[in-house]
N, C-alpha and C. Protein backbone atom coordinates (compact mmCIF):
# COMPACT_ATOMS: atom_id res chain seq x y z
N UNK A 1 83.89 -107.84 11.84
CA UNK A 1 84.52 -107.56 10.56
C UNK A 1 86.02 -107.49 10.77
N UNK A 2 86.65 -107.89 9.97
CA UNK A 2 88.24 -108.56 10.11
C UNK A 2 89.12 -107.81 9.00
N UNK A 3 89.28 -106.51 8.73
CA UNK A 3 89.55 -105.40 7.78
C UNK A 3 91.14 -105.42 8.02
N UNK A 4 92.11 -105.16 6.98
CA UNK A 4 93.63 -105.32 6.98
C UNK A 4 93.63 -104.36 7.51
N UNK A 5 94.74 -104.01 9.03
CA UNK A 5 95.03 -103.01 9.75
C UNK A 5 96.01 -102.08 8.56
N UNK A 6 96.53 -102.45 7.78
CA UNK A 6 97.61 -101.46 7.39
C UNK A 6 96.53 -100.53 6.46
N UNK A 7 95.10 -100.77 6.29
CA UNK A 7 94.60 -99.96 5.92
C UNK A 7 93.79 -98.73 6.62
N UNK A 8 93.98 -97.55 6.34
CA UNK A 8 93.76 -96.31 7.52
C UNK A 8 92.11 -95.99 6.78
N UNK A 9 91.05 -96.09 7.43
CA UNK A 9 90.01 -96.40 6.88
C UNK A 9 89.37 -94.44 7.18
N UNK A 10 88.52 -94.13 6.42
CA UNK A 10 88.02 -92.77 5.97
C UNK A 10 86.76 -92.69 6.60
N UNK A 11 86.52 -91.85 7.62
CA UNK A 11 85.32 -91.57 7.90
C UNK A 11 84.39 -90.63 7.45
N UNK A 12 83.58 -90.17 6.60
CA UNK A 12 82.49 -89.57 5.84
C UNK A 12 81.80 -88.75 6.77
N UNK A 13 81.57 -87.42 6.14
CA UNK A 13 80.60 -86.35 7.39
C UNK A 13 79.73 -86.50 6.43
N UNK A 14 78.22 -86.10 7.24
CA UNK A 14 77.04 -86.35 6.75
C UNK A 14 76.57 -85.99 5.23
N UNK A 15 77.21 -84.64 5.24
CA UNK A 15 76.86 -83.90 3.74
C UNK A 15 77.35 -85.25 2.45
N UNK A 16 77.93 -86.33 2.37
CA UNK A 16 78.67 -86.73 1.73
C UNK A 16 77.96 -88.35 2.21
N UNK A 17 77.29 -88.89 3.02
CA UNK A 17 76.59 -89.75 3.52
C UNK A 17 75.44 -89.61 2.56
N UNK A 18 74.67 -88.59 2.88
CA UNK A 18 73.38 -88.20 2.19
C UNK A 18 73.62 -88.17 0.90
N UNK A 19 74.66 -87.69 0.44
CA UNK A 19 74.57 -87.22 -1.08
C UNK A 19 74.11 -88.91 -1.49
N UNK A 20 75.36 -89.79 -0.96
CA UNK A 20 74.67 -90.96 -1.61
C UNK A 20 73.63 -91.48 -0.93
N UNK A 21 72.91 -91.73 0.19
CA UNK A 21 71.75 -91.55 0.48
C UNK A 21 70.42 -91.33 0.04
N UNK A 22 70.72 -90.29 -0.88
CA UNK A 22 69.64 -89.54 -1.47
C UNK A 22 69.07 -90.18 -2.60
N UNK A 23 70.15 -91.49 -2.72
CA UNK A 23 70.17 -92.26 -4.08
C UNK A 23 69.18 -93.35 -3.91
N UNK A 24 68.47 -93.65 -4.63
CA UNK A 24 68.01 -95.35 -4.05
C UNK A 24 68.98 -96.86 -4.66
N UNK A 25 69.50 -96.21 -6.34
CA UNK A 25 70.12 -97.02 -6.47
C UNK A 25 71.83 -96.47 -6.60
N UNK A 26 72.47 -97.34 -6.22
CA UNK A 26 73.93 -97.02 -6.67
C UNK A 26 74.42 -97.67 -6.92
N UNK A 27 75.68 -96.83 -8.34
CA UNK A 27 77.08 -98.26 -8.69
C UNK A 27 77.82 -98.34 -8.16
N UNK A 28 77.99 -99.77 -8.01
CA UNK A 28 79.06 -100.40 -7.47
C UNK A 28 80.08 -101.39 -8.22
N UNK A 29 81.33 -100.70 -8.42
CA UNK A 29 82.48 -101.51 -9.75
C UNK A 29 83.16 -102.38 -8.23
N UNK A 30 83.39 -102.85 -9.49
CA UNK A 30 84.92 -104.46 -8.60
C UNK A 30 85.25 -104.69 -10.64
N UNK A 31 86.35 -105.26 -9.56
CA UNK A 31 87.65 -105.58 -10.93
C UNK A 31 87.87 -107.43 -10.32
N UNK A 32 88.21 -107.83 -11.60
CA UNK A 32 88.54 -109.87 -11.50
C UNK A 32 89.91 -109.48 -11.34
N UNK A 33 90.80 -110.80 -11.12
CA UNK A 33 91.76 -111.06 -11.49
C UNK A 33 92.88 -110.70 -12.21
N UNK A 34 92.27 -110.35 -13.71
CA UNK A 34 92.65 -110.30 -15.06
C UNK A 34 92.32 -108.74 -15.48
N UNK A 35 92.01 -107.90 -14.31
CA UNK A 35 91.71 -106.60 -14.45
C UNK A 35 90.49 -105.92 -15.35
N UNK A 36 89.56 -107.06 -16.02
CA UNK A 36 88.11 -107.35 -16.26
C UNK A 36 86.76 -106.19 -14.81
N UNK A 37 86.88 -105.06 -15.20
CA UNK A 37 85.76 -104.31 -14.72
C UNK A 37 84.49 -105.12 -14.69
N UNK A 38 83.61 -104.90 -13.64
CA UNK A 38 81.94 -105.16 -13.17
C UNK A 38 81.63 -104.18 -12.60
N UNK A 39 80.83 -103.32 -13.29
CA UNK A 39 79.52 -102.52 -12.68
C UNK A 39 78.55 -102.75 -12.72
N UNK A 40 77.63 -103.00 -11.39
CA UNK A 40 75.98 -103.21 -11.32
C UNK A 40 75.21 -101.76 -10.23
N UNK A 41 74.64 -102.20 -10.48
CA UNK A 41 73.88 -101.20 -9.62
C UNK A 41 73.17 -101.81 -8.06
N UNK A 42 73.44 -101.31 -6.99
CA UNK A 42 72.79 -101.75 -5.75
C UNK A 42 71.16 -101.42 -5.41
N UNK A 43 70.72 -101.66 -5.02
CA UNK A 43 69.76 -100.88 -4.46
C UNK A 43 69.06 -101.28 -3.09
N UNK A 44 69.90 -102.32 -1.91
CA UNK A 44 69.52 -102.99 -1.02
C UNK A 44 70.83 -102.17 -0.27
N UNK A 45 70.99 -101.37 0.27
CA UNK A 45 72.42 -100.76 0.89
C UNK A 45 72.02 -99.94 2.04
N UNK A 46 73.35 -100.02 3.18
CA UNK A 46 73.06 -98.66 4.15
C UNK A 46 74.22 -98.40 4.47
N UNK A 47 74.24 -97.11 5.18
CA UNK A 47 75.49 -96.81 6.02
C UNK A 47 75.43 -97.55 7.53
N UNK A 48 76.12 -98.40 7.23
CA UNK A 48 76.57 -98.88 9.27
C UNK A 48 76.87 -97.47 10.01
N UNK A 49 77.83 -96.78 9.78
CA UNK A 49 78.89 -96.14 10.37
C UNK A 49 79.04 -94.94 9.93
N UNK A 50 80.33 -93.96 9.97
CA UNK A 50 80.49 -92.76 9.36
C UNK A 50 81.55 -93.97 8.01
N UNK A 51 81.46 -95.26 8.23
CA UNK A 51 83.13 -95.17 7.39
C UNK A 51 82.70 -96.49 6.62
N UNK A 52 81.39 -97.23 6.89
CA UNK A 52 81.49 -98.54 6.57
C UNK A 52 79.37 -98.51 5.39
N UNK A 53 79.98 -99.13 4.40
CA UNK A 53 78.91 -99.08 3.36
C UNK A 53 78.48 -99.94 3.30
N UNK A 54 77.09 -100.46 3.39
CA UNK A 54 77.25 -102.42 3.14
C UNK A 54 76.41 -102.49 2.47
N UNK A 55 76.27 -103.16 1.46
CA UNK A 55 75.38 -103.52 0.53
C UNK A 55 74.74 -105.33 0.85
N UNK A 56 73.72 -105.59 0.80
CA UNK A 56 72.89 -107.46 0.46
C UNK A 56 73.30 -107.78 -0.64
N UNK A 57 73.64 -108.70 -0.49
CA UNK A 57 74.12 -109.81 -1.34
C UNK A 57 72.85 -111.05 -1.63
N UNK A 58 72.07 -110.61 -2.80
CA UNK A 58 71.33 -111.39 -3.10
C UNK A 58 71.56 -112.31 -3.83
N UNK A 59 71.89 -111.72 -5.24
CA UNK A 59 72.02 -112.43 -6.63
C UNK A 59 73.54 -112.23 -7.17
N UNK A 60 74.45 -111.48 -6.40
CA UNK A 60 75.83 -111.64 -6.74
C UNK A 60 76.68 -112.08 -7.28
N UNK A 61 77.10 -112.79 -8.20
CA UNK A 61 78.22 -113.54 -8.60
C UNK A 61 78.89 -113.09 -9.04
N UNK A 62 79.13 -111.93 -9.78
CA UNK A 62 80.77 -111.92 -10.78
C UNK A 62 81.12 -110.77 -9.58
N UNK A 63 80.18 -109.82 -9.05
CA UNK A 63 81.06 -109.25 -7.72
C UNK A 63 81.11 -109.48 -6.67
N UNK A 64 80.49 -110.54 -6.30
CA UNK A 64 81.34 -111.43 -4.86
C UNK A 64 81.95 -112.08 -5.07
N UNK A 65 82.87 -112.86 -6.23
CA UNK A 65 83.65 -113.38 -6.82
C UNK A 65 84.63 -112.30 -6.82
N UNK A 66 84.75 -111.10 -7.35
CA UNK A 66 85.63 -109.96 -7.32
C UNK A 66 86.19 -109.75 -6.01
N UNK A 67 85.01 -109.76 -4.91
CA UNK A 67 85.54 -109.22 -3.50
C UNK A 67 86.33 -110.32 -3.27
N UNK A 68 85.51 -111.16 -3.20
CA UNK A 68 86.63 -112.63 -2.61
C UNK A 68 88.55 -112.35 -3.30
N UNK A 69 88.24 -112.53 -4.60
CA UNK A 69 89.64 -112.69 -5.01
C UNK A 69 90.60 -111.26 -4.71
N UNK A 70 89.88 -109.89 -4.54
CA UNK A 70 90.80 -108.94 -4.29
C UNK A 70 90.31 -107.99 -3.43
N UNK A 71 89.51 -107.86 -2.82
CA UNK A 71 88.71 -107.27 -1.86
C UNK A 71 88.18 -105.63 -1.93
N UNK A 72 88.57 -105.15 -3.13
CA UNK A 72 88.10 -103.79 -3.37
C UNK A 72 87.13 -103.69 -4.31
N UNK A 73 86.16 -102.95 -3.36
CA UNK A 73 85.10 -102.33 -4.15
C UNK A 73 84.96 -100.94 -4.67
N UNK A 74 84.39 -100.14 -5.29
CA UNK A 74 83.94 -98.44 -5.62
C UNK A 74 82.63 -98.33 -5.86
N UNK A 75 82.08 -96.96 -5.24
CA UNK A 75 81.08 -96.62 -5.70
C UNK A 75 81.11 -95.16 -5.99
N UNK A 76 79.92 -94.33 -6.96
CA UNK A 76 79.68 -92.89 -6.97
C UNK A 76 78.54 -92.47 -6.79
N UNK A 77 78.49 -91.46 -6.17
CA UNK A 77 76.59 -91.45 -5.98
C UNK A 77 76.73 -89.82 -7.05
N UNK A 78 75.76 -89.13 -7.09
CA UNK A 78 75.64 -87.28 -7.68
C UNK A 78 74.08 -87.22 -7.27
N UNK A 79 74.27 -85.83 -6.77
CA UNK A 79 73.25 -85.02 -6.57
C UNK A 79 73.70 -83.80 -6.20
N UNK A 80 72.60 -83.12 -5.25
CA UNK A 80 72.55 -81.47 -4.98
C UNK A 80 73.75 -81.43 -4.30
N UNK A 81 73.98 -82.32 -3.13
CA UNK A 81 75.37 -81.96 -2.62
C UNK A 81 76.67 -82.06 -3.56
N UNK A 82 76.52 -82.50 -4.60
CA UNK A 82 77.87 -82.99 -5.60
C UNK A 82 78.03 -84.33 -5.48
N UNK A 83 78.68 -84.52 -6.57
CA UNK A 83 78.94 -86.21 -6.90
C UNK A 83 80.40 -86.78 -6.08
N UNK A 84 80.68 -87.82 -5.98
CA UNK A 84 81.60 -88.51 -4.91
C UNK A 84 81.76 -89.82 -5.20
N UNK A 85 83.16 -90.35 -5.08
CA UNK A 85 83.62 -91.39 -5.41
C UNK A 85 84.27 -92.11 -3.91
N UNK A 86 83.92 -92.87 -3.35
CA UNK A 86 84.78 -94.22 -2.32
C UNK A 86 85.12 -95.00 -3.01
N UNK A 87 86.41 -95.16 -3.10
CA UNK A 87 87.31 -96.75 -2.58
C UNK A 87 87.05 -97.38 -1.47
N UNK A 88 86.58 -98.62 -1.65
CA UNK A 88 86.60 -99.15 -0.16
C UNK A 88 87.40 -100.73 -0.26
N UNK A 89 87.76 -100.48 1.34
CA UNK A 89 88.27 -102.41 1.12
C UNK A 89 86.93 -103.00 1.40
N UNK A 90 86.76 -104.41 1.01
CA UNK A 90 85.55 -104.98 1.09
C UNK A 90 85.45 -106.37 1.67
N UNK A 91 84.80 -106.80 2.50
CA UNK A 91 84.38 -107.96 2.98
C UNK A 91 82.92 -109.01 3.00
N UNK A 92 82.80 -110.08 2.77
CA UNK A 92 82.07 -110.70 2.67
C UNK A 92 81.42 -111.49 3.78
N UNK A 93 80.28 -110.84 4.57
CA UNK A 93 79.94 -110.85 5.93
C UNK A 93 78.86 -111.52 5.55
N UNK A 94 79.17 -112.95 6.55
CA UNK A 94 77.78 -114.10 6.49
C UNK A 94 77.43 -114.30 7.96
N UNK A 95 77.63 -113.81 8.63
CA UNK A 95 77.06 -113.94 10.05
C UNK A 95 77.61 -112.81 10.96
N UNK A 96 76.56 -113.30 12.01
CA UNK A 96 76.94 -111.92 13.13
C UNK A 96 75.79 -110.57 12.55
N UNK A 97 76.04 -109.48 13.52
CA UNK A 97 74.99 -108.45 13.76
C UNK A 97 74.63 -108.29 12.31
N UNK A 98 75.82 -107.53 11.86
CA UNK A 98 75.80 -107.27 10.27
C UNK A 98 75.13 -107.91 9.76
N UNK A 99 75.31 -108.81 9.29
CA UNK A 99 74.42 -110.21 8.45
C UNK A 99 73.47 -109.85 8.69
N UNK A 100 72.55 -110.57 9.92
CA UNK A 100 71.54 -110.29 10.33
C UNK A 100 70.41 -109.08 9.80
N UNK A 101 71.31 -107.75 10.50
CA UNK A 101 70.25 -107.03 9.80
C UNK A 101 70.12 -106.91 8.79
N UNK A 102 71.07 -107.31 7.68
CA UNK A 102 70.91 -107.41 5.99
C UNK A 102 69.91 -108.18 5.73
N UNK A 103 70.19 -109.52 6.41
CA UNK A 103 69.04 -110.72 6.25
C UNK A 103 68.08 -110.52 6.28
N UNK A 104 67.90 -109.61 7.56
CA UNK A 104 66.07 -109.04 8.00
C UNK A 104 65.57 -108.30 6.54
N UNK A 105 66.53 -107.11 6.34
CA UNK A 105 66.09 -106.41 5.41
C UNK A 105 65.49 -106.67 4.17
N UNK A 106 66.68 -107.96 3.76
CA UNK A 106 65.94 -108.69 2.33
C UNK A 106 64.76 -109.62 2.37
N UNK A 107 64.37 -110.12 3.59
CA UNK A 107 64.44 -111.30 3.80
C UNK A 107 62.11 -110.54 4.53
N UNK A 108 62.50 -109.61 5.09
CA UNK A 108 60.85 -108.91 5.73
C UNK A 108 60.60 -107.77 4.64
N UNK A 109 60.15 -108.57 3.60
CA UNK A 109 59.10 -107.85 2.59
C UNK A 109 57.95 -108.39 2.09
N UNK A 110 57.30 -107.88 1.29
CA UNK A 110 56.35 -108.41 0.61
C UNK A 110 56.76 -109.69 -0.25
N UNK A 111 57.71 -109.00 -1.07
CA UNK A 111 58.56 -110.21 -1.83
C UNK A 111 60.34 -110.32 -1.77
N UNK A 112 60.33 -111.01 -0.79
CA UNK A 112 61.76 -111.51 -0.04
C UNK A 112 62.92 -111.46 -1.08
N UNK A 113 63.59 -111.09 -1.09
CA UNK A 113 64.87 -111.31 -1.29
C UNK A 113 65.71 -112.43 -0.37
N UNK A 114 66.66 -113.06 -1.36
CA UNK A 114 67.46 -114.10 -0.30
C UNK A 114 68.41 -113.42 0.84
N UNK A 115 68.98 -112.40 0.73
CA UNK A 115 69.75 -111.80 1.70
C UNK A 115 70.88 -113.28 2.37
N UNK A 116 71.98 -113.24 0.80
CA UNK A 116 72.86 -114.45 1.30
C UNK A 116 73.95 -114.62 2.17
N UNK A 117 74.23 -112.87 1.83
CA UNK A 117 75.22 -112.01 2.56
C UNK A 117 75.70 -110.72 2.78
N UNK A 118 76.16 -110.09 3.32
CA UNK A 118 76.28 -108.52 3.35
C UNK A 118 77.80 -108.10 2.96
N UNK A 119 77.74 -107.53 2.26
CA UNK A 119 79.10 -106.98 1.60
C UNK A 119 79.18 -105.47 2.41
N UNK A 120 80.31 -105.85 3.46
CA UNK A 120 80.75 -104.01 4.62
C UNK A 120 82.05 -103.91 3.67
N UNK A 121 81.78 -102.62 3.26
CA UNK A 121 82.75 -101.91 2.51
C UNK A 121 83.60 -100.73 3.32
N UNK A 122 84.43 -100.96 3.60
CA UNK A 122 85.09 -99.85 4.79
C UNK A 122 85.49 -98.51 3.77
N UNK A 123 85.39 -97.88 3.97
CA UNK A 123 85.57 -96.38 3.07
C UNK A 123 87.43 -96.49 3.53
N UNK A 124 88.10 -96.33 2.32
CA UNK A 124 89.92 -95.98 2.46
C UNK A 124 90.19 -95.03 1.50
N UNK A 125 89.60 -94.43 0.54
CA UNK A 125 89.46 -93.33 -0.18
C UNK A 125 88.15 -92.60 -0.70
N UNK A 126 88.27 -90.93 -0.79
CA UNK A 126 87.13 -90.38 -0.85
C UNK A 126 87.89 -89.61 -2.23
N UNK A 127 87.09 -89.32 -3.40
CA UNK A 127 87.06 -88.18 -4.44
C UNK A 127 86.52 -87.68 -4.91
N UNK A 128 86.73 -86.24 -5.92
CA UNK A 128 85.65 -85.48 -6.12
C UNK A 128 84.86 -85.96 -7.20
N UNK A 129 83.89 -86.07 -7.46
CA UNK A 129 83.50 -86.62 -8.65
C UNK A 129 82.64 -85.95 -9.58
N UNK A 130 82.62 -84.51 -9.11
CA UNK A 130 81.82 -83.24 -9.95
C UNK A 130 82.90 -82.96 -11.30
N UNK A 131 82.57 -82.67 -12.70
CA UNK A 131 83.29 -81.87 -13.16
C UNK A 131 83.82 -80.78 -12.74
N UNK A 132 84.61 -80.20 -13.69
CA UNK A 132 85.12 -78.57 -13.27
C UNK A 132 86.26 -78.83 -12.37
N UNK A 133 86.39 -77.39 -11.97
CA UNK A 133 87.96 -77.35 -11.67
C UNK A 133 87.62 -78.37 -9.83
N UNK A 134 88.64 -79.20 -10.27
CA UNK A 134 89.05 -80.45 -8.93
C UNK A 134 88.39 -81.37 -9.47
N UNK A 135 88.17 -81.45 -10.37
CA UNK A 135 87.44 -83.07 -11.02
C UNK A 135 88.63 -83.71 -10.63
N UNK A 136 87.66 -84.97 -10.20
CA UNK A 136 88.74 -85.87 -10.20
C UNK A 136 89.22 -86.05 -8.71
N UNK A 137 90.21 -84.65 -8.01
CA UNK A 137 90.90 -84.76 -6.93
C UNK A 137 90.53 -85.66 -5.85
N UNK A 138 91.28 -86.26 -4.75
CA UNK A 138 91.35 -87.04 -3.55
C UNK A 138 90.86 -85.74 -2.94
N UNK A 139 89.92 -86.07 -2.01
CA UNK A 139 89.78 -85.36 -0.75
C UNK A 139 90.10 -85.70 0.38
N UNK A 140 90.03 -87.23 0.63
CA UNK A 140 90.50 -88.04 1.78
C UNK A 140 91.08 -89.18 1.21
């Protein structure tokens, strides 16, 4: 994965892993060009890392089109631990380890998914995403 160095990437402790974890599905926004919002929902995703999110790329188009042209993705997960927002920079990973195990994943089921590509989202901002007092705030 080939991530812009001038970006200082966020590593996630577990409590904040799990919260979205705990999710099966999650949103994931990207913005076009023309500043045109896309939210869909994932539900093929894991954590690589403490810092890196990757979602399969099955049926993709208006947000792998997004990553390509500007490379940032977001997601929020909520539950018992509290709700949470990443910024991440984002890349469009078609080969190598990564790939692979995405591929496996979509690809060894009952009913396959194409698994075309893996979208690694490097975590570069973390926020709070509970109401109440610190709504809103950066934590990392």
């Amino acid at each position: 994965m080939s991530f812009c160095v001038c970006t200082k990437m966020v590593k996630l402790d577990d409590k904040i892993r799990e919260a979205f974890s705990s999710q099966r599905t999650i949103p994931m926004a990207t913005v076009n060009k023309e500043g045109i919002p896309n939210v869909i929902y994932v539900g093929m995703w894991w954590w690589e890392d403490e810092e890196t999110l990757c979602v399969i790329n099955n049926y993709l188009r208006k947000t792998l089109k997004n990553i390509h042209d500007n490379g940032w993705a977001s997601f929020v997960c909520w539950g018992k631990n509290g709700s949470f927002q990443i910024k991440c920079k984002a890349e469009d990973i078609t080969e190598g380890p990564v790939y692979e195990k995405g591929h496996k994943i979509a690809t060894d089921r009952e009913k396959p998914f194409p698994g075309r590509s893996v979208i690694a989202c490097k975590v570069v901002e973390l926020y709070q995403g509970s109401g109440g007092e610190g709504a809103g705030d950066r934590i990392l």
